[in-house]
N, C-alpha and C. Protein backbone atom coordinates (compact mmCIF):
# COMPACT_ATOMS: atom_id res chain seq x y z
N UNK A 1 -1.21 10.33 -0.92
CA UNK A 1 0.03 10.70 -0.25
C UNK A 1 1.03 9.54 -0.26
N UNK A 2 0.77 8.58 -0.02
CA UNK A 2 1.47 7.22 -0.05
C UNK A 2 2.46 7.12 -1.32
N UNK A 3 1.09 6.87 -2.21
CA UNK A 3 1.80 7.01 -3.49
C UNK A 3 3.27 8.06 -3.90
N UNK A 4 3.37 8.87 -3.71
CA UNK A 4 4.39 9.91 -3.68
C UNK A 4 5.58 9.47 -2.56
N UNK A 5 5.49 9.28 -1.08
CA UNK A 5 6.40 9.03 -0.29
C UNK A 5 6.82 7.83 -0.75
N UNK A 6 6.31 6.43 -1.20
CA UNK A 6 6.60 5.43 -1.36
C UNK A 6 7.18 5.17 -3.04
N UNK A 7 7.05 6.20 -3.74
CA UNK A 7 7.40 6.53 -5.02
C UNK A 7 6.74 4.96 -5.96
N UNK A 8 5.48 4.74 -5.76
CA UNK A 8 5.27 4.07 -6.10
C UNK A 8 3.29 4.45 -6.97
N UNK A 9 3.34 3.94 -8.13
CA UNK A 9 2.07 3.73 -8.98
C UNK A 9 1.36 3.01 -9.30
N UNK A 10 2.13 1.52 -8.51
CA UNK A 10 0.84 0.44 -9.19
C UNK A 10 -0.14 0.28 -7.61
N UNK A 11 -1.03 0.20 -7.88
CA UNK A 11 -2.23 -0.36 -6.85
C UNK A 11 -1.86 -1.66 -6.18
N UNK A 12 -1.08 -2.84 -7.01
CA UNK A 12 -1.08 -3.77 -6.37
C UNK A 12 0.37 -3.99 -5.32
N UNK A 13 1.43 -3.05 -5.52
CA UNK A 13 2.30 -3.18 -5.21
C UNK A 13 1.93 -2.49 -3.66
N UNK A 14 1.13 -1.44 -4.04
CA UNK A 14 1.39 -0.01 -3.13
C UNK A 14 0.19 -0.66 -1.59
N UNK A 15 -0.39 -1.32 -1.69
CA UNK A 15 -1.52 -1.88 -0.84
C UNK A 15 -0.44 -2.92 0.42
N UNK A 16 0.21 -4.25 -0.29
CA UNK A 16 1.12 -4.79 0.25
C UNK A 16 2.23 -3.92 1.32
N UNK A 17 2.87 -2.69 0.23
CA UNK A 17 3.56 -2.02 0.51
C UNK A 17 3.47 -1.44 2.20
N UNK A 18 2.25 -0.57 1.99
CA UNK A 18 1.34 0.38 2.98
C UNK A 18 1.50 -0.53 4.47
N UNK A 19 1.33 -2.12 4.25
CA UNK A 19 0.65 -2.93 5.27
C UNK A 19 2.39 -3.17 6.06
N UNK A 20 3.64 -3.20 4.67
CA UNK A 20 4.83 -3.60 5.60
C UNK A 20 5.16 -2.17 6.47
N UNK A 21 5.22 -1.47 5.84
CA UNK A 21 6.10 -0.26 6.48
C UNK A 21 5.25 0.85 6.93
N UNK A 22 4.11 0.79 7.05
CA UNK A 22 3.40 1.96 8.21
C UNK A 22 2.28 1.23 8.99
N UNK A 23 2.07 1.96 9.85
CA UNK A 23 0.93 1.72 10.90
C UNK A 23 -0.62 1.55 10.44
N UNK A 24 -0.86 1.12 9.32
CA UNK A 24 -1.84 0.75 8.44
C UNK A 24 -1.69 -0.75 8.50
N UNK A 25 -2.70 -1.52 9.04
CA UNK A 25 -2.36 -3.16 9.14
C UNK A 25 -3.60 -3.82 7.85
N UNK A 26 -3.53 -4.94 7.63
CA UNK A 26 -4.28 -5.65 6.89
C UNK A 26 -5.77 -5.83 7.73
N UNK A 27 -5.87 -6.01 8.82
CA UNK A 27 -7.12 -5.93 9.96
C UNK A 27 -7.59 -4.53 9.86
N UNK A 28 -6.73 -3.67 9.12
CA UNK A 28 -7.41 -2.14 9.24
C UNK A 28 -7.93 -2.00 7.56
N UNK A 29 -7.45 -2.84 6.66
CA UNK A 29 -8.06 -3.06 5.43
C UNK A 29 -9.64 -3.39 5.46
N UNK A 30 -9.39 -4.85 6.35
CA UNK A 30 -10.45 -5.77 6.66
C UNK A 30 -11.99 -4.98 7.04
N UNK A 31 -11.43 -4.16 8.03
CA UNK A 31 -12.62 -3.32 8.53
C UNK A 31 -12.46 -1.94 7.69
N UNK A 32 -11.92 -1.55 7.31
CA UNK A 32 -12.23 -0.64 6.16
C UNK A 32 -13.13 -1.10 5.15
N UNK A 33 -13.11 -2.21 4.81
CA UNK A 33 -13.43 -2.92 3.12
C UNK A 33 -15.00 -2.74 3.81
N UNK A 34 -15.45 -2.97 4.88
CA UNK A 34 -16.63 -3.33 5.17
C UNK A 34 -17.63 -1.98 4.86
N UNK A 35 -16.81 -0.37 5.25
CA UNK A 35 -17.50 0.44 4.97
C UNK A 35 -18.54 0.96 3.50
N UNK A 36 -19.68 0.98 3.75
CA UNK A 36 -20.39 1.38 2.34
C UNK A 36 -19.99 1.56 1.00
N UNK A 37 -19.29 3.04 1.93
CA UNK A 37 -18.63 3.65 0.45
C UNK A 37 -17.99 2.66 -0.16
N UNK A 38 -16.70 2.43 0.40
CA UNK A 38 -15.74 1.21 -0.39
C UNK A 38 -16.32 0.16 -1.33
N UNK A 39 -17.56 -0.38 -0.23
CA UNK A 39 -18.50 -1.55 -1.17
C UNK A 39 -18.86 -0.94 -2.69
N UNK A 40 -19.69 0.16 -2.19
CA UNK A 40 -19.81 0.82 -3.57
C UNK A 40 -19.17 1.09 -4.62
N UNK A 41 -17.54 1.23 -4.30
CA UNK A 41 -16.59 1.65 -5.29
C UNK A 41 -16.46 0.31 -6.02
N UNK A 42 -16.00 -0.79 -5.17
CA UNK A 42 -15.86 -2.08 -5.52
C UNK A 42 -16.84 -2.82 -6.78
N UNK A 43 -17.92 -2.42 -6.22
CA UNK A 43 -19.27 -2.98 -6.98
C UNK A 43 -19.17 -2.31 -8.22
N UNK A 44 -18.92 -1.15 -8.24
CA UNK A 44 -19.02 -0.16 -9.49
C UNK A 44 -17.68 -0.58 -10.54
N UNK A 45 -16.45 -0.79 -10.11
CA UNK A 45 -15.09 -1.70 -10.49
C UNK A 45 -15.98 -3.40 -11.23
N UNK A 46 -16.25 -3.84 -10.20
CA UNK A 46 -16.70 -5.24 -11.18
C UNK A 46 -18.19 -5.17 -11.52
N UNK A 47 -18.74 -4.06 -11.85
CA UNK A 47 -19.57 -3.78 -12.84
C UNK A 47 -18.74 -3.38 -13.98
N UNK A 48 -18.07 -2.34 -14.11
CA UNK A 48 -17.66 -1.74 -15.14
C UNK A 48 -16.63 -2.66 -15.98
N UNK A 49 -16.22 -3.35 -15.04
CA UNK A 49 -14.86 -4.37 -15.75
C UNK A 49 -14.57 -6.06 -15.86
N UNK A 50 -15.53 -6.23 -14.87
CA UNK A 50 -15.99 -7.56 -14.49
C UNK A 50 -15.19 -8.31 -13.53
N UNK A 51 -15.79 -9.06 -12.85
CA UNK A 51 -14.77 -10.14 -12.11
C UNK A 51 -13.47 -10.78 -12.33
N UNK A 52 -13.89 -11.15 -13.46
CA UNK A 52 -13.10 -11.94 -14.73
C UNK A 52 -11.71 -11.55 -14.58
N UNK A 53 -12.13 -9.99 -15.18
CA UNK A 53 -10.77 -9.30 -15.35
C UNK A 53 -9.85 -9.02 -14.11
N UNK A 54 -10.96 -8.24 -13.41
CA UNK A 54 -10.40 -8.05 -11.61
C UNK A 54 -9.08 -9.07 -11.46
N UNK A 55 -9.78 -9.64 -11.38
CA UNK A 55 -9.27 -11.46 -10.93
C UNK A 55 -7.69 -11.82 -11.66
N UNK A 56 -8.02 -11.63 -13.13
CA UNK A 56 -7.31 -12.37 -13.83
C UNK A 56 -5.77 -11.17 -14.14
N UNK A 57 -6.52 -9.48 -13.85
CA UNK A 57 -5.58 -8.72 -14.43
C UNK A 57 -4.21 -8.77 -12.59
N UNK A 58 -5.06 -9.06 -11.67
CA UNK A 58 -4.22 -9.23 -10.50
C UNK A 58 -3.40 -10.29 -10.38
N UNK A 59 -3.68 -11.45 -10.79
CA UNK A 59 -3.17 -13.02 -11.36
C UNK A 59 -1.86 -12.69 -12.49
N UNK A 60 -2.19 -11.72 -12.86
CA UNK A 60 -1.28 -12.08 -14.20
C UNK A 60 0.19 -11.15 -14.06
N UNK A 61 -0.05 -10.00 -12.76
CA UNK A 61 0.64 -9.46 -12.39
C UNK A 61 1.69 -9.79 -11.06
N UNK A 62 0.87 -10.93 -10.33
CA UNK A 62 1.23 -11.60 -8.89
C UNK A 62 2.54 -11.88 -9.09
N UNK A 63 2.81 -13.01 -10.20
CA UNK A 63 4.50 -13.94 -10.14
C UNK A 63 5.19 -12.79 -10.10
N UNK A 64 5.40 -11.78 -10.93
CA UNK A 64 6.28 -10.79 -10.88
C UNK A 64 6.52 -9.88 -9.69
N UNK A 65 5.24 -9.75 -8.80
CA UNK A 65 5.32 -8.71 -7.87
C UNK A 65 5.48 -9.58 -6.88
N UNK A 66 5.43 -10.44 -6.49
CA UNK A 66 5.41 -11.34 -5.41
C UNK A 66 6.52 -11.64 -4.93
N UNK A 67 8.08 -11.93 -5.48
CA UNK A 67 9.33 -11.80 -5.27
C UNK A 67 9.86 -10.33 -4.26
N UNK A 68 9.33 -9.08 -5.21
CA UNK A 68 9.69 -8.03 -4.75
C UNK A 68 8.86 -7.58 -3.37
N UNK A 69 7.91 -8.11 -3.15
CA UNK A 69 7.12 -7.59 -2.39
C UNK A 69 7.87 -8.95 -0.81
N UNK A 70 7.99 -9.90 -0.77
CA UNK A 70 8.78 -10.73 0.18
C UNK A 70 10.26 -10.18 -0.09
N UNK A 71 10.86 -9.29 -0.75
CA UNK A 71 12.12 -9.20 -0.22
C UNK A 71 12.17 -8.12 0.57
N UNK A 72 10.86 -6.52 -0.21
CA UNK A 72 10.61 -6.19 0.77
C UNK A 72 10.30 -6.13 2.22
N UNK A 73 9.44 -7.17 1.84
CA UNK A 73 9.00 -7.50 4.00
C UNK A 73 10.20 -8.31 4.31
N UNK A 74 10.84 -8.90 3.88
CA UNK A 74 12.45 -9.58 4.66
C UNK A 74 13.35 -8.06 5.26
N UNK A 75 13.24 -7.18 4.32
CA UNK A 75 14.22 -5.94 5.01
C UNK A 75 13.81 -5.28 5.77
N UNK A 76 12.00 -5.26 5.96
CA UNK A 76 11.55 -4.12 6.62
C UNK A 76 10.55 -5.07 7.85
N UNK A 77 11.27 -6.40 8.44
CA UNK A 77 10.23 -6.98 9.20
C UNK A 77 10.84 -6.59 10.81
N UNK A 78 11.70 -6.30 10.91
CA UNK A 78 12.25 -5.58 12.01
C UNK A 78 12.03 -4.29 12.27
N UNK A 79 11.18 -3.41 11.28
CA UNK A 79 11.01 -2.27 11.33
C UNK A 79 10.98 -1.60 12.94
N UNK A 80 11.08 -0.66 12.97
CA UNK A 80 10.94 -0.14 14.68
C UNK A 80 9.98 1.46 14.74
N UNK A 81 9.89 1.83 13.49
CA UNK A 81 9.02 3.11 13.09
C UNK A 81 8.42 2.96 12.04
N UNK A 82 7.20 2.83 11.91
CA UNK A 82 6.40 2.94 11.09
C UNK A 82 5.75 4.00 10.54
N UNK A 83 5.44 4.42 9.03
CA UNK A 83 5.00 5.51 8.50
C UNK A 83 3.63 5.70 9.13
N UNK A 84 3.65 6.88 9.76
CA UNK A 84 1.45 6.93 10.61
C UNK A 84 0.74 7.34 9.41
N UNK A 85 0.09 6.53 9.25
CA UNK A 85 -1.01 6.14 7.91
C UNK A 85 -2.06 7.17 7.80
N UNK A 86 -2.58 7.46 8.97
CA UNK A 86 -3.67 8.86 9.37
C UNK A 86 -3.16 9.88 9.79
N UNK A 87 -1.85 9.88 10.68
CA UNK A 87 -1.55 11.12 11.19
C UNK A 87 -0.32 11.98 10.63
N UNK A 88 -0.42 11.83 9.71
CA UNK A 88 0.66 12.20 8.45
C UNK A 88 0.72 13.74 8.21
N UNK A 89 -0.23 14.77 8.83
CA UNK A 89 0.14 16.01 8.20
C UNK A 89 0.97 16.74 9.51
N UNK A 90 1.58 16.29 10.50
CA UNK A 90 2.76 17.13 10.64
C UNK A 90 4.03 16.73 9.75
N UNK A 91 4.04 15.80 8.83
CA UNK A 91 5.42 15.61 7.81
C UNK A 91 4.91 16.38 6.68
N UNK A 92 3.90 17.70 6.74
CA UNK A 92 4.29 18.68 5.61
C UNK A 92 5.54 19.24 5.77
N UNK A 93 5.94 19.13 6.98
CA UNK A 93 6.54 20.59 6.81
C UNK A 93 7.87 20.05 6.76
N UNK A 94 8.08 18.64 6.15
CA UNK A 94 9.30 18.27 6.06
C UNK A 94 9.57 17.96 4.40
N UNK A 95 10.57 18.02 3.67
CA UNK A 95 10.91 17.24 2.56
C UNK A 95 10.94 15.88 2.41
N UNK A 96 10.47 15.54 1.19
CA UNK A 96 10.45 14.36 1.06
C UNK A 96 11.52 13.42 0.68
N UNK A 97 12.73 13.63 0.72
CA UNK A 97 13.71 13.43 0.91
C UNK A 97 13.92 12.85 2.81
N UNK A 98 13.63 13.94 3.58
CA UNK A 98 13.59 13.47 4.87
C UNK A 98 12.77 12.74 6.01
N UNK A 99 11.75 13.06 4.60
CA UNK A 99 10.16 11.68 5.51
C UNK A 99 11.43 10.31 5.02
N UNK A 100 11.15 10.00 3.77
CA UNK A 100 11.95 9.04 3.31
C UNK A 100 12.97 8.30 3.78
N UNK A 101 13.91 9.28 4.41
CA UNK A 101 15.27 9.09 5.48
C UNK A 101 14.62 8.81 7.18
N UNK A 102 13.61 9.36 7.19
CA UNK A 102 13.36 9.21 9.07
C UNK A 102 12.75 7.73 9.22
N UNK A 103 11.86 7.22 7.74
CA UNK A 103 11.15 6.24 7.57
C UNK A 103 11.98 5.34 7.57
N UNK A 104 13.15 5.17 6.83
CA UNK A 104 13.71 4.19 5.83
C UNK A 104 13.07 3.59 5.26
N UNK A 105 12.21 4.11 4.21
CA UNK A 105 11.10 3.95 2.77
C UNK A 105 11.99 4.03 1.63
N UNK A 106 12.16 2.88 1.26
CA UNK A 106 12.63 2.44 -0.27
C UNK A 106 14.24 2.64 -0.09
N UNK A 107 14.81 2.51 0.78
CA UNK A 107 16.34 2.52 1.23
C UNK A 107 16.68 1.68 1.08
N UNK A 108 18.09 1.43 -0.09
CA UNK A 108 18.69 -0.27 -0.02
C UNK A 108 19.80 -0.02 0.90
C-alpha cells in the first residue's frame, strides 16, 4: 500500500520514506526485524544473493539517495499528521489523490 500512496518503487528509498511521514517509527522496524518470519526472509535474501552484494548493492545506491531522502525529512520534520501505517483501511474509501492531499505525501 505504501508503495502506491507514496508513488514510490525502490526499497531503499521507500523504508526511510515510511519512517519520515507516517506513524511507522524506526523502533517499530527494530522490533519488527526481530520477528521469525522476517529473519527468515532475510536469511533466504543473503543466501540467495550474498552479503557482499546486500551490502555493496545498498552502498552503491546511498550517495544518490541520501541528498533526497534529508531534504525530504527537512520538509516533513514538522509534520503534525502522520500516514497510520496499520490503520489504513478506512482511506479506501477515499482517492488517492486525497489521501495524498490530507497527508501532504510528496507535495512540493
Amino acid at each position: 500500500m505504501t508503495h502506491v500512496v507514496f508513488g514510490c518503487d525502490d526499497e531503499l528509498k521507500l523504508l526511510p520514506l515510511t519512517f519520515i511521514v507516517s506513524d511507522y517509527k524506526f523502533r517499530d522496524y527494530l522490533r519488527d526485524r526481530q520477528h521469525p518470519a522476517v529473519e527468515v526472509m532475510y536469511n533466504d535474501l543473503v543466501e540467495r544473493q550474498g552479503l557482499l552484494w546486500l551490502y555493496s548493492s545498498i552502498l552503491a545506491v546511498l550517495p544518490r539517495l541520501l541528498p533526497e531522502l534529508v531534504l525530504i525529512w527537512i520538509k516533513n520534520r514538522s509534520r503534525k499528521q502522520y500516514w497510520p501505517y496499520f490503520d489504513y483501511k478506512a482511506l479506501f474509501e477515499c482517492s488517492l489523490l486525497e489521501i495524498r492531499r490530507k497527508f501532504d505525501i510528496l507535495q512540493d
